[in-house]
PDB file of N, CA and C in Angstrom:
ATOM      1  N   UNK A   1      -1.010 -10.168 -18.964  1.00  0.00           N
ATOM      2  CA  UNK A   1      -0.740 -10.540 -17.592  1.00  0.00           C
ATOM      3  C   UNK A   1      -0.699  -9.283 -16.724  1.00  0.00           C
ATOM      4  N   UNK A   2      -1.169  -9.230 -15.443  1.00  0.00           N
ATOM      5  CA  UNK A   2      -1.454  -8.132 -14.641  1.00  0.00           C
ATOM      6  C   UNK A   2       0.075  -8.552 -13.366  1.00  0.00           C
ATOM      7  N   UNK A   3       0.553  -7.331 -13.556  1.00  0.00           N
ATOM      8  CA  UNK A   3       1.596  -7.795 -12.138  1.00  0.00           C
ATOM      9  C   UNK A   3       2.016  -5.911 -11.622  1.00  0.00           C
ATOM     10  N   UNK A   4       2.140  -6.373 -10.547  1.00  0.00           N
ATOM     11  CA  UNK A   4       2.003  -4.942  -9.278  1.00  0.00           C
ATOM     12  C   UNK A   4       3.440  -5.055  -8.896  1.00  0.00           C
ATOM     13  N   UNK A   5       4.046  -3.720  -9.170  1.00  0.00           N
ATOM     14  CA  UNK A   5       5.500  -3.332  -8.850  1.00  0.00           C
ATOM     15  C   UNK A   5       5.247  -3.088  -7.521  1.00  0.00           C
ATOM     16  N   UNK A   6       6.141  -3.143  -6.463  1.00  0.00           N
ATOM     17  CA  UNK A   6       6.075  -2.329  -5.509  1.00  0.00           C
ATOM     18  C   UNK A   6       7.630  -1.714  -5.352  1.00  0.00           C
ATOM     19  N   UNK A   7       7.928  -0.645  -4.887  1.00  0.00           N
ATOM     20  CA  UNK A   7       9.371  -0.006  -4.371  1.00  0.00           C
ATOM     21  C   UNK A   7       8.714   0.772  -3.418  1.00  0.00           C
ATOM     22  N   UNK A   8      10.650   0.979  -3.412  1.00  0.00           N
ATOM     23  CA  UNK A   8      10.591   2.229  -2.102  1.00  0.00           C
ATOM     24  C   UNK A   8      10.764   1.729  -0.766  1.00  0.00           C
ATOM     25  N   UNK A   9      10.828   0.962  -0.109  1.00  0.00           N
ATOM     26  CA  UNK A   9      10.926  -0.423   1.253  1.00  0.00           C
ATOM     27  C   UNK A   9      12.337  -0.146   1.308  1.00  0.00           C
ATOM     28  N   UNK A  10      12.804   0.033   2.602  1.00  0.00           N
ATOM     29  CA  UNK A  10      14.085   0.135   3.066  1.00  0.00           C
ATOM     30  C   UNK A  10      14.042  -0.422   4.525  1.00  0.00           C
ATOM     31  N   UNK A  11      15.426   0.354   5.059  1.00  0.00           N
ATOM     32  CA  UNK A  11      15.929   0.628   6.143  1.00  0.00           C
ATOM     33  C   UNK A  11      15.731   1.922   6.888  1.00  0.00           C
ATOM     34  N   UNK A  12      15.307   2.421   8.084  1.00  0.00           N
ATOM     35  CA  UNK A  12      15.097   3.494   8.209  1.00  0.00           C
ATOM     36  C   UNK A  12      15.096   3.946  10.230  1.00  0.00           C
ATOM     37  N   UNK A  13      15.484   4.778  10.378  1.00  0.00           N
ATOM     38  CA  UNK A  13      15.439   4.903  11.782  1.00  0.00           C
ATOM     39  C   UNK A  13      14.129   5.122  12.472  1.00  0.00           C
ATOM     40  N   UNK A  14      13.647   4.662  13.606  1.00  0.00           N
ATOM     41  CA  UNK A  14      12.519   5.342  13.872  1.00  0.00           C
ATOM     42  C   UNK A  14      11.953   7.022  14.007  1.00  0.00           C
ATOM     43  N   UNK A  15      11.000   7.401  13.538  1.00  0.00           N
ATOM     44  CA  UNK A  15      11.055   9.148  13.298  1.00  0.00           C
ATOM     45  C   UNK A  15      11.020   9.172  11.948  1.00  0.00           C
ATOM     46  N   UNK A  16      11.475   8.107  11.431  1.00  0.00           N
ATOM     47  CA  UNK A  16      11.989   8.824  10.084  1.00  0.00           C
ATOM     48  C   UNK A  16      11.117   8.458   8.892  1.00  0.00           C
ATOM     49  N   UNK A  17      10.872   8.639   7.382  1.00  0.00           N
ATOM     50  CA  UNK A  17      10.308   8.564   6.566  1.00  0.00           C
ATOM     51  C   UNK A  17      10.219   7.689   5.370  1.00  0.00           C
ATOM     52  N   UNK A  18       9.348   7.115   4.623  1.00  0.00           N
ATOM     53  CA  UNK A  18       9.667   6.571   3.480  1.00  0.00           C
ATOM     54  C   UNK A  18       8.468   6.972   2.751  1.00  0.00           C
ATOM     55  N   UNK A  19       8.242   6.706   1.064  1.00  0.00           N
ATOM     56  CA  UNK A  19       7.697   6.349   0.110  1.00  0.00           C
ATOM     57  C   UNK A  19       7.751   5.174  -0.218  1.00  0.00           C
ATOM     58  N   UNK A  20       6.573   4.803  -0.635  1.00  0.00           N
ATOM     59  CA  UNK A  20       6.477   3.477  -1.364  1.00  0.00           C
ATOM     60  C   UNK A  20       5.697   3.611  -2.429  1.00  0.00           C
ATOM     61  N   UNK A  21       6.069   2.745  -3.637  1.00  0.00           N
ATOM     62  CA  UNK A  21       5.296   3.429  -5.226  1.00  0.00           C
ATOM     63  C   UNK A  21       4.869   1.965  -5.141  1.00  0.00           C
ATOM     64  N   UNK A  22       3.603   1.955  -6.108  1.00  0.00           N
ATOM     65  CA  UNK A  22       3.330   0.746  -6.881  1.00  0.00           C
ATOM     66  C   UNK A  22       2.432   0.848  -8.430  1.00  0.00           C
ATOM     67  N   UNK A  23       3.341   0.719  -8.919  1.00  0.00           N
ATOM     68  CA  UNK A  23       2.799   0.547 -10.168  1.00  0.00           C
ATOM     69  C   UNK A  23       1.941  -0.445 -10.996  1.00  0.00           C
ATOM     70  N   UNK A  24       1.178  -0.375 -11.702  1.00  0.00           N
ATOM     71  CA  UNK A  24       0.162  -1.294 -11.447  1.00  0.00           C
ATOM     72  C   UNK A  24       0.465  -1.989 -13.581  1.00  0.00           C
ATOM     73  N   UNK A  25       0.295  -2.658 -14.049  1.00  0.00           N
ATOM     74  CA  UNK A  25       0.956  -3.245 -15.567  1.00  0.00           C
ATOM     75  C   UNK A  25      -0.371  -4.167 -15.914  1.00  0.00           C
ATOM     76  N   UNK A  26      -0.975  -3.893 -17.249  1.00  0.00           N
ATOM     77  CA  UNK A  26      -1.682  -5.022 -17.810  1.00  0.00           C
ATOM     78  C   UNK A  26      -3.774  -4.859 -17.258  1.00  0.00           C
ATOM     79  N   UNK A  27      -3.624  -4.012 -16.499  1.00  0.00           N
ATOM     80  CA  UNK A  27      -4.984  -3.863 -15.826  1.00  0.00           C
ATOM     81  C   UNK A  27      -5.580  -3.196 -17.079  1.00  0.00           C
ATOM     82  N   UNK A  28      -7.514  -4.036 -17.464  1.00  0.00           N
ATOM     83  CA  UNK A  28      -8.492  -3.585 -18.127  1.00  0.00           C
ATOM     84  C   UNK A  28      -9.229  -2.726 -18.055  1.00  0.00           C
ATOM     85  N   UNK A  29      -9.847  -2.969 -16.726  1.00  0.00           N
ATOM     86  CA  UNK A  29     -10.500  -2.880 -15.958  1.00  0.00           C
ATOM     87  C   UNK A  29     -10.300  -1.569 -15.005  1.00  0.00           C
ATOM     88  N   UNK A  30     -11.600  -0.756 -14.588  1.00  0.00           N
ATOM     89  CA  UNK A  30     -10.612   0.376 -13.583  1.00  0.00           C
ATOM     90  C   UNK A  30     -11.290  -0.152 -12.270  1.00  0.00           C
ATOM     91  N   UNK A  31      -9.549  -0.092 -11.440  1.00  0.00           N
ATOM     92  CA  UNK A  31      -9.826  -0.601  -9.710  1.00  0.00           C
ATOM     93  C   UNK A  31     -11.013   0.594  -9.292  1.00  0.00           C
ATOM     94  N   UNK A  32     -11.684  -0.435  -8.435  1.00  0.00           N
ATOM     95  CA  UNK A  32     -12.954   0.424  -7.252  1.00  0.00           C
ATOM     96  C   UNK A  32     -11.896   1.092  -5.786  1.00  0.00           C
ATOM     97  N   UNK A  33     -10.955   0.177  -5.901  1.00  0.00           N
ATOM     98  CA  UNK A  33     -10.533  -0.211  -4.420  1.00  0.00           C
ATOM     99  C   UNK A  33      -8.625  -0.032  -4.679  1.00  0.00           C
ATOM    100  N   UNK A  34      -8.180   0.951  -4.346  1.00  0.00           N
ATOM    101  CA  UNK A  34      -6.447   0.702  -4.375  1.00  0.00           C
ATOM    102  C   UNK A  34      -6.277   0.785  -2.871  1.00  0.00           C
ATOM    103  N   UNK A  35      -4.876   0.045  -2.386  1.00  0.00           N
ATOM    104  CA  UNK A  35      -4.473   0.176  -1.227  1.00  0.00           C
ATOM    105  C   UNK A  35      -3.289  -0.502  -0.840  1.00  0.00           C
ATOM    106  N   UNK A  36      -3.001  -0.202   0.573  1.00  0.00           N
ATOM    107  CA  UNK A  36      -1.620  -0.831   1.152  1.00  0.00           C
ATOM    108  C   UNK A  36      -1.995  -1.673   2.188  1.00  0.00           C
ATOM    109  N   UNK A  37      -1.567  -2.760   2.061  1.00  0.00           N
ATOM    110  CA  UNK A  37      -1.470  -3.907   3.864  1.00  0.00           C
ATOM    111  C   UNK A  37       0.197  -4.164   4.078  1.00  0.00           C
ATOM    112  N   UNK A  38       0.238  -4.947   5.533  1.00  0.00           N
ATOM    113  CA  UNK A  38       1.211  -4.897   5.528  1.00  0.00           C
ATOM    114  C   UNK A  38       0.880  -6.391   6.071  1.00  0.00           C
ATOM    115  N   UNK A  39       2.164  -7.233   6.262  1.00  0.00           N
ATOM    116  CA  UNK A  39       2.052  -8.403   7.489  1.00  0.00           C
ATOM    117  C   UNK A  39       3.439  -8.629   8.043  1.00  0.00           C
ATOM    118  N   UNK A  40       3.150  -9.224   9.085  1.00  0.00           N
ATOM    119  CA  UNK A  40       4.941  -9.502   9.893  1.00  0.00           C
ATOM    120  C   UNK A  40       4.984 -10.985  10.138  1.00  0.00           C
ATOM    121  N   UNK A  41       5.893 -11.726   9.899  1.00  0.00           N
ATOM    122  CA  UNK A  41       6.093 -13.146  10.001  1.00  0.00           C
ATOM    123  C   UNK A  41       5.013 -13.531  11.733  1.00  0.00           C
ATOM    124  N   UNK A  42       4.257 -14.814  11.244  1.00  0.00           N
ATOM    125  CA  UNK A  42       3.278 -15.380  12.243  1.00  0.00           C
ATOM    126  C   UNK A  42       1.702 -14.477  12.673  1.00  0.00           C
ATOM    127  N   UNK A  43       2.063 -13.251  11.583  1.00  0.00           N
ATOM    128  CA  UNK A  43       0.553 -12.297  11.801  1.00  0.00           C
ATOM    129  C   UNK A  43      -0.568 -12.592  10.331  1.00  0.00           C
ATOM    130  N   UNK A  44      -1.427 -12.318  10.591  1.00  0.00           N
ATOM    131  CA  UNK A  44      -2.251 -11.932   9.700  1.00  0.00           C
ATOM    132  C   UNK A  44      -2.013 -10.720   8.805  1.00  0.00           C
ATOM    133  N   UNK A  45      -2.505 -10.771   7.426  1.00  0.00           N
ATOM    134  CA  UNK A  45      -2.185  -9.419   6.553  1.00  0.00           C
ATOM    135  C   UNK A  45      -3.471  -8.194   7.388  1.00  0.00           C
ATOM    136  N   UNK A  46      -2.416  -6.750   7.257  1.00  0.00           N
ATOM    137  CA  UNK A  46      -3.506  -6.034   8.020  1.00  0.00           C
ATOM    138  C   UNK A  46      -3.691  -4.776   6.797  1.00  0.00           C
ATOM    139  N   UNK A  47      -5.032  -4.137   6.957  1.00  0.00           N
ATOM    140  CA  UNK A  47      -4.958  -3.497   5.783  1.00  0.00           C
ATOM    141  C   UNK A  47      -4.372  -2.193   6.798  1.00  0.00           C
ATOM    142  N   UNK A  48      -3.134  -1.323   5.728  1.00  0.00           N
ATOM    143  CA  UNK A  48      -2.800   0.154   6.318  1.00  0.00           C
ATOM    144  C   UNK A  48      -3.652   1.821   5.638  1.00  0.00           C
ATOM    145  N   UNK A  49      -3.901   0.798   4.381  1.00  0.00           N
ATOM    146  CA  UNK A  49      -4.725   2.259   3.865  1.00  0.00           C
ATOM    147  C   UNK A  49      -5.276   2.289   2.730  1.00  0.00           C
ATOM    148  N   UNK A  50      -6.454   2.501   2.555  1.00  0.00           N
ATOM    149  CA  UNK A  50      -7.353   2.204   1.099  1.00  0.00           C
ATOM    150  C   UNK A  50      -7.809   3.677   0.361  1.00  0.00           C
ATOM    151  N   UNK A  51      -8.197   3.400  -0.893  1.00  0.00           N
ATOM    152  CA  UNK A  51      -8.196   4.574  -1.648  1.00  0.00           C
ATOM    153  C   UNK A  51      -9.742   4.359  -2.375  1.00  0.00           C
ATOM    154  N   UNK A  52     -11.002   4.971  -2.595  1.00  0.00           N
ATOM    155  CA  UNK A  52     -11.652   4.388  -3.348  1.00  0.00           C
ATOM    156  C   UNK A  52     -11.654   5.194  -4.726  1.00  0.00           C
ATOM    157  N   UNK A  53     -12.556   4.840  -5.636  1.00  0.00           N
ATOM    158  CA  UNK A  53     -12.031   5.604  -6.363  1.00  0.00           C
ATOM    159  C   UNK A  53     -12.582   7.016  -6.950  1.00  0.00           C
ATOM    160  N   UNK A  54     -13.774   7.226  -6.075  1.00  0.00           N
ATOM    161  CA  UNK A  54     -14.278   8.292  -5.850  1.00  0.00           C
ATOM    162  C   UNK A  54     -13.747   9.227  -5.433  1.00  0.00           C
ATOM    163  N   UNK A  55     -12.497   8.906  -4.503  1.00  0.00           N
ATOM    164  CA  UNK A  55     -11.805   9.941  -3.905  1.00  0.00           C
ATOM    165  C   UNK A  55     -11.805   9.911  -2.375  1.00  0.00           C
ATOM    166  N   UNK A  56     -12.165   8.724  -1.643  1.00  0.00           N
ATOM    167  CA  UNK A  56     -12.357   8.619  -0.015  1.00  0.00           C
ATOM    168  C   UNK A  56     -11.617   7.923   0.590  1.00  0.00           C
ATOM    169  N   UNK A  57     -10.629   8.069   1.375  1.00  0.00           N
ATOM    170  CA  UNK A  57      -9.684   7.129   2.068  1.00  0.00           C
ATOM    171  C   UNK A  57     -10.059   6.552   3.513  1.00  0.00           C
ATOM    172  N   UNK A  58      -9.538   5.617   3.802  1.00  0.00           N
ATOM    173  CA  UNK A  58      -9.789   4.968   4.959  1.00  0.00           C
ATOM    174  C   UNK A  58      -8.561   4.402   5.658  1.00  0.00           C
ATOM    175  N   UNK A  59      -7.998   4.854   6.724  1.00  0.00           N
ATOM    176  CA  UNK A  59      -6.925   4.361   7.463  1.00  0.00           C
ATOM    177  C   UNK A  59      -6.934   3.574   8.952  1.00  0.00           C
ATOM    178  N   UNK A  60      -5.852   2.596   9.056  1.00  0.00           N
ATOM    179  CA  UNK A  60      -5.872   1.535   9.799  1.00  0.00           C
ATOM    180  C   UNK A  60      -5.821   3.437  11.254  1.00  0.00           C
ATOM    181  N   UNK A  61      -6.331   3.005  12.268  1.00  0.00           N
ATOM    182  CA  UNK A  61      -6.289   3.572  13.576  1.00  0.00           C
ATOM    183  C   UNK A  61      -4.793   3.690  13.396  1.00  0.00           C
ATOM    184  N   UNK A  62      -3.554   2.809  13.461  1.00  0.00           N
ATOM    185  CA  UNK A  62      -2.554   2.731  14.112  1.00  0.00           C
ATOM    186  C   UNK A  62      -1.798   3.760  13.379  1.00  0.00           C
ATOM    187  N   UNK A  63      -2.012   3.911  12.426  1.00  0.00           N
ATOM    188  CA  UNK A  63      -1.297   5.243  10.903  1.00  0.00           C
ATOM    189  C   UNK A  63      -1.779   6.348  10.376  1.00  0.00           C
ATOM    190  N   UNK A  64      -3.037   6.866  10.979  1.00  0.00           N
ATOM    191  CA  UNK A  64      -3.963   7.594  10.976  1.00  0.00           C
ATOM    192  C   UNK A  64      -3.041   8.868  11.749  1.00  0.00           C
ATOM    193  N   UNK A  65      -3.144  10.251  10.742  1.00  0.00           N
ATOM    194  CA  UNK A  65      -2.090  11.035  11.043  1.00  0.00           C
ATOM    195  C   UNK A  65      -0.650  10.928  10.895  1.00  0.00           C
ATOM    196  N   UNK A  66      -0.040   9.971  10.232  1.00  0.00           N
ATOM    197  CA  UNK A  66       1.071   9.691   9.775  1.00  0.00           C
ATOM    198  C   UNK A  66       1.281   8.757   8.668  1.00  0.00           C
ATOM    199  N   UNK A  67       0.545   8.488   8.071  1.00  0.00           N
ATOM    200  CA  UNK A  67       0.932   8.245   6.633  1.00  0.00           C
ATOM    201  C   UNK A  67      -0.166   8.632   5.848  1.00  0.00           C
ATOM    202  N   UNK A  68       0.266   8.603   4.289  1.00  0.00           N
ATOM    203  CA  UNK A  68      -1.100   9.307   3.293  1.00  0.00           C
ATOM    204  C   UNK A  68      -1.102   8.549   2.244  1.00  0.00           C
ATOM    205  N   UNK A  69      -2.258   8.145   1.680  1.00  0.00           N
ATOM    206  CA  UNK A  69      -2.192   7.564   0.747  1.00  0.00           C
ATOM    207  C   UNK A  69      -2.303   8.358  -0.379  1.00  0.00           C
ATOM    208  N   UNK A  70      -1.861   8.270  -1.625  1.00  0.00           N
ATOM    209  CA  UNK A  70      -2.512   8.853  -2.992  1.00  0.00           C
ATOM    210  C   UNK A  70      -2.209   7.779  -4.253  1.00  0.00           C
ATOM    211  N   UNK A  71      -2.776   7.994  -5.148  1.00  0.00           N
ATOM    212  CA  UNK A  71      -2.732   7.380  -6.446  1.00  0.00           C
ATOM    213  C   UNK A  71      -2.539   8.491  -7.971  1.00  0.00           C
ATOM    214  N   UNK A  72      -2.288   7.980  -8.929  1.00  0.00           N
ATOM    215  CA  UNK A  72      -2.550   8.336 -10.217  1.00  0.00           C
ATOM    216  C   UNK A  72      -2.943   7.503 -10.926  1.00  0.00           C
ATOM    217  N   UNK A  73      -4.904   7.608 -10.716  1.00  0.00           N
ATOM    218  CA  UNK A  73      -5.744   6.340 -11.931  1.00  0.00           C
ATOM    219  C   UNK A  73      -4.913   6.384 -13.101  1.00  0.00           C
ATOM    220  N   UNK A  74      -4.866   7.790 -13.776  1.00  0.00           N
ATOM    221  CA  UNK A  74      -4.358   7.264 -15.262  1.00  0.00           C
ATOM    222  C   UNK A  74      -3.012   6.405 -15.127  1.00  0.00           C
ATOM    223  N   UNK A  75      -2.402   6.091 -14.534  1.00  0.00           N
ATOM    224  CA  UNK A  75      -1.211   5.840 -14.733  1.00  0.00           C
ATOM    225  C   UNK A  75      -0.907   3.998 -13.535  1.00  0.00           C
ATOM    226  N   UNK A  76      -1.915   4.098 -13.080  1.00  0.00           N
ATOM    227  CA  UNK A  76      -2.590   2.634 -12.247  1.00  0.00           C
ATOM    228  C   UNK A  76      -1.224   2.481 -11.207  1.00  0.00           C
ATOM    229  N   UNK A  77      -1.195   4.234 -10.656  1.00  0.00           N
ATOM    230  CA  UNK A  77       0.012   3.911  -9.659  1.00  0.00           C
ATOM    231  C   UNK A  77      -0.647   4.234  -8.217  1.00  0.00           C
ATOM    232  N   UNK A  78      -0.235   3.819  -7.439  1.00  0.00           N
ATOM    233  CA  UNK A  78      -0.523   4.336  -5.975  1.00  0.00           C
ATOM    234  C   UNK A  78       0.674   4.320  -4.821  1.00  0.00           C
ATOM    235  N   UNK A  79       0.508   5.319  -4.205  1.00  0.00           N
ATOM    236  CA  UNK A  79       1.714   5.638  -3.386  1.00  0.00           C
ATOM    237  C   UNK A  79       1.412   5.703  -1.918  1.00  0.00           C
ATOM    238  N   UNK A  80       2.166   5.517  -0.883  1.00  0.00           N
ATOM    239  CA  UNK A  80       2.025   5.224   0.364  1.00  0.00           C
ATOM    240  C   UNK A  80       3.087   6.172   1.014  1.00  0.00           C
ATOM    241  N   UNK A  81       3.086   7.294   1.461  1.00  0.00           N
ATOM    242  CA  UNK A  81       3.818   8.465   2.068  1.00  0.00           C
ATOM    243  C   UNK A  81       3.633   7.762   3.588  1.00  0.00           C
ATOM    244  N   UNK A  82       5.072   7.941   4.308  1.00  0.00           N
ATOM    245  CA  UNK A  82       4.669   6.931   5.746  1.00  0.00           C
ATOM    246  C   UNK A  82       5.724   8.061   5.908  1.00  0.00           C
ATOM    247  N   UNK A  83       5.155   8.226   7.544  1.00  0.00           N
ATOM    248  CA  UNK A  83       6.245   9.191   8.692  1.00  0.00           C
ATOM    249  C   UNK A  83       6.312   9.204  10.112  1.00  0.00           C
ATOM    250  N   UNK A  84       7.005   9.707  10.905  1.00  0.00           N
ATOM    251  CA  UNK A  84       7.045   9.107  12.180  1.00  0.00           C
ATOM    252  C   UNK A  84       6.849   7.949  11.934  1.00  0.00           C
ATOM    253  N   UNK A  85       8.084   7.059  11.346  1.00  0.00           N
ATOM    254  CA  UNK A  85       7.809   5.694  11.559  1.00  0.00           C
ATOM    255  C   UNK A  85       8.288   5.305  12.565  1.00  0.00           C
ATOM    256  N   UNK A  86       7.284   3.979  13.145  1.00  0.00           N
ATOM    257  CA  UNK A  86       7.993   3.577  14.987  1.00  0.00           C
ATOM    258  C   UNK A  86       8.280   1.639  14.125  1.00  0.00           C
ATOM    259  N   UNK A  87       8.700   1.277  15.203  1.00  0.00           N
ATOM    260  CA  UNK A  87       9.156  -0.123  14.903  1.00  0.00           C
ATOM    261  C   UNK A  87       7.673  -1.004  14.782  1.00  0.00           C
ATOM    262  N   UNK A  88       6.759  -0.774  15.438  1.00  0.00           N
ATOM    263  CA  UNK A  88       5.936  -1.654  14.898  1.00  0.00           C
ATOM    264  C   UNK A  88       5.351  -1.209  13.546  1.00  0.00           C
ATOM    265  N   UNK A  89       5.752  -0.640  12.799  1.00  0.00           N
ATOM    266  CA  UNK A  89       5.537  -0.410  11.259  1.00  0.00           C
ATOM    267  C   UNK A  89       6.255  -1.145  10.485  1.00  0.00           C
ATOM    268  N   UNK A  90       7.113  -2.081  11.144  1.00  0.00           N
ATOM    269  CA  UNK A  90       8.281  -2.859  10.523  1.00  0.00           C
ATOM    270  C   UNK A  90       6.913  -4.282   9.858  1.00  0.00           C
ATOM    271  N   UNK A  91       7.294  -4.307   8.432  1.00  0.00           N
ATOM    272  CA  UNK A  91       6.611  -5.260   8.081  1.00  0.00           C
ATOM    273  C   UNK A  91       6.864  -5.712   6.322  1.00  0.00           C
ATOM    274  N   UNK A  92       6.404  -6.539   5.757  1.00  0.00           N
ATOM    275  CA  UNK A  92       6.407  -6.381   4.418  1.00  0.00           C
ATOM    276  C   UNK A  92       5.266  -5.815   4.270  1.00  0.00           C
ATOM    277  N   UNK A  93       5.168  -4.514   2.817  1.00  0.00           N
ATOM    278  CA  UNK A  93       3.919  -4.284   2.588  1.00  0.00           C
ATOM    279  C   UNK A  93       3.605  -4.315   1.470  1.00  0.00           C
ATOM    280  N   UNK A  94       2.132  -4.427   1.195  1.00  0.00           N
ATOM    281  CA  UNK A  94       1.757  -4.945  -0.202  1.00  0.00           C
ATOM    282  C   UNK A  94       0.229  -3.944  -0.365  1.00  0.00           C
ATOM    283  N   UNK A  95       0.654  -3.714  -1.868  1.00  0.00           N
ATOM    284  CA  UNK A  95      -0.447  -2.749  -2.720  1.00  0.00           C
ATOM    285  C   UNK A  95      -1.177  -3.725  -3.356  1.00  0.00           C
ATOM    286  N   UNK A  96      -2.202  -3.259  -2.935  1.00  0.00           N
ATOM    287  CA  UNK A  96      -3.422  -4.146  -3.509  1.00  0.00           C
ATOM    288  C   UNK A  96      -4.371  -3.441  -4.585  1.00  0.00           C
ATOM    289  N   UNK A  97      -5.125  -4.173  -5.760  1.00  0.00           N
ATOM    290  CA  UNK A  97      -5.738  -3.260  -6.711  1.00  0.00           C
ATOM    291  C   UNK A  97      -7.021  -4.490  -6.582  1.00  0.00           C
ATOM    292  N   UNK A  98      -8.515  -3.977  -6.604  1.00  0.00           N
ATOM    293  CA  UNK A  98      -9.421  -4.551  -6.391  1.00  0.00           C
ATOM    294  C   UNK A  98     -10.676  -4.047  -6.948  1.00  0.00           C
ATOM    295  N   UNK A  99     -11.320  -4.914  -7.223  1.00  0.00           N
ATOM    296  CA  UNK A  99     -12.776  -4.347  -8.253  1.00  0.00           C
ATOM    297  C   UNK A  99     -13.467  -5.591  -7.607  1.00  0.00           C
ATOM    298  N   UNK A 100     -15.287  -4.937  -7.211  1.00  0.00           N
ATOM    299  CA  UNK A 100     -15.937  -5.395  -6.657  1.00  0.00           C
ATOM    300  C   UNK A 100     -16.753  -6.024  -8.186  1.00  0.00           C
ATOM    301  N   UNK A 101     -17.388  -4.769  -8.829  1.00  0.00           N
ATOM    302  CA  UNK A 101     -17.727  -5.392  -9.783  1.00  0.00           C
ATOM    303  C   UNK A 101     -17.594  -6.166 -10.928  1.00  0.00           C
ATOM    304  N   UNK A 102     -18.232  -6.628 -11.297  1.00  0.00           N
ATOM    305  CA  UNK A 102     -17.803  -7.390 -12.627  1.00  0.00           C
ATOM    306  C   UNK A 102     -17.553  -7.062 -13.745  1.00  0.00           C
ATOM    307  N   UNK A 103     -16.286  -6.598 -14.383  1.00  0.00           N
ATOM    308  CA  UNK A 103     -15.630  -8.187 -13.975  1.00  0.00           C
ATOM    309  C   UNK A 103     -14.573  -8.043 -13.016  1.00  0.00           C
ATOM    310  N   UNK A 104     -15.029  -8.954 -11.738  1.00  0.00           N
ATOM    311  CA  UNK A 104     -14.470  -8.395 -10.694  1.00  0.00           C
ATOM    312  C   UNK A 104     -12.806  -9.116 -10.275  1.00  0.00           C
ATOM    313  N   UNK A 105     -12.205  -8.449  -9.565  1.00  0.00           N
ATOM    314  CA  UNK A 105     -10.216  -8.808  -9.581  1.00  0.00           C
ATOM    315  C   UNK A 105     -10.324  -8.440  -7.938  1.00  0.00           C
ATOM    316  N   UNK A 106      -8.667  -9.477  -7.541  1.00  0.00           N
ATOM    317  CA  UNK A 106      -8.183  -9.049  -6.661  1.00  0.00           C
ATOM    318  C   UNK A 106      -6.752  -8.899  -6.784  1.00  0.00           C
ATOM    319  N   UNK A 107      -6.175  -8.421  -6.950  1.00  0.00           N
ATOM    320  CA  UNK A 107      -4.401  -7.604  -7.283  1.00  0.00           C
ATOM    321  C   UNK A 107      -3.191  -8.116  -6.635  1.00  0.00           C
ATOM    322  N   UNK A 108      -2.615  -8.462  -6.113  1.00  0.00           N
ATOM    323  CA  UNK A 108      -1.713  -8.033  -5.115  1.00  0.00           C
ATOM    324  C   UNK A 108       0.078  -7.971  -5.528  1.00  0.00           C
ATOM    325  N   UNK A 109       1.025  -7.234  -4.990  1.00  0.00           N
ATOM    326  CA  UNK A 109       2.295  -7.216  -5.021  1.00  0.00           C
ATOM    327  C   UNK A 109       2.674  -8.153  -4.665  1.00  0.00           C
ATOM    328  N   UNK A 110       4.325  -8.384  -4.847  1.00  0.00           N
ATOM    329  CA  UNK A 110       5.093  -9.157  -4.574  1.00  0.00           C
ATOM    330  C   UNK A 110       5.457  -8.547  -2.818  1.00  0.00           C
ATOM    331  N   UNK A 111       5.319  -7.595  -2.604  1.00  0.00           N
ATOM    332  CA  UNK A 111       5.474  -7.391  -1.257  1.00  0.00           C
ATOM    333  C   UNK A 111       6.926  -6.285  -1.336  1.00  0.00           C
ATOM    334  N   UNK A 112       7.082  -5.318  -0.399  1.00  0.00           N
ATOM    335  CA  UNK A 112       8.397  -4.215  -0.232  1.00  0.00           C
ATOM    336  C   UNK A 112       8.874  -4.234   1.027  1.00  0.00           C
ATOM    337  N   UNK A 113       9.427  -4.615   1.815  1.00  0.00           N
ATOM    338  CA  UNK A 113      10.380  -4.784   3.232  1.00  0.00           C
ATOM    339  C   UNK A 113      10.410  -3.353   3.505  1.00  0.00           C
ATOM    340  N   UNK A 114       9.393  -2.884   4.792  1.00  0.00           N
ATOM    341  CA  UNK A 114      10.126  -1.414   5.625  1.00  0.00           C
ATOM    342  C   UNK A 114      10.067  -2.332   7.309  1.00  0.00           C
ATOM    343  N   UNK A 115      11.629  -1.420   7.255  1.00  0.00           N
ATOM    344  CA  UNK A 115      12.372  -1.648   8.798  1.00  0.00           C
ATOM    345  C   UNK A 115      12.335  -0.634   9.146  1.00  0.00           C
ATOM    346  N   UNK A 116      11.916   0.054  10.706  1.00  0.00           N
ATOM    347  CA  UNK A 116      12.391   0.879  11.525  1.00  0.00           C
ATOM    348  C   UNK A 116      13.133   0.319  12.328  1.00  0.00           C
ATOM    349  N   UNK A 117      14.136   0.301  12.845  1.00  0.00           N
ATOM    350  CA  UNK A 117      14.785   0.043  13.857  1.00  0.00           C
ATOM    351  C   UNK A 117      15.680   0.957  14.872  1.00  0.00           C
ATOM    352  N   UNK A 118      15.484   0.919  15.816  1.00  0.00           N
ATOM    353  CA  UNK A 118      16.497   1.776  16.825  1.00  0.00           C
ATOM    354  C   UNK A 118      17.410   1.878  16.659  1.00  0.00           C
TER     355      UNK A 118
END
């Protein structure tokens, strides 16, 4: 069975910082595609930051310059470094693990709660 840890989701002032880990359990297969989305009650899931596995990242406009993504393939973890956080970063977020090819997967967490609040 494949299941995606996520931590690290708190409480936090705006300005201020978090980590988020996700550990990845049971995967065959090596992901093409690691990453973070987030969503807020009545929104759509939005993606915040993808990893491929070549080594090329891609970030949402809104987090671009303030958060970083990285991973450790051997270890099927990926991490989400977030800073200057403002309140619209407030969301659940979820690590996603994804393979285009075959045999192809789509991953996802149980989801990690980050609050900025004033």
């Amino acid at each position: 069975q494949v299941q995606l840890v996520e931590s690290g989701g708190g409480l936090v002032q705006p300005g201020g910082s978090l980590r988020l880990s996700c550990v990845a359990s049971g995967i065959l297969f090596r992901a093409e595609t690691v990453g973070w989305y987030r969503q807020v009650p009545g929104k759509q899931r939005e993606l915040v930051a993808v990893s491929e596995y070549g080594g090329s990242t891609t970030y949402a406009d809104s987090v671009k310059g303030r958060f970083t993504i990285s991973k450790d393939n051997a270890k099927n973890t990926v991490y989400l470094h977030m800073n200057s956080l403002k309140p619209e970063d407030t969301a659940v977020y979820y690590c996603n693990f994804h393979r285009e090819t075959w045999p192809s997967y789509d991953y996802w967490g149980q989801g990690t709660q980050v609050t900025a609040s004033s």
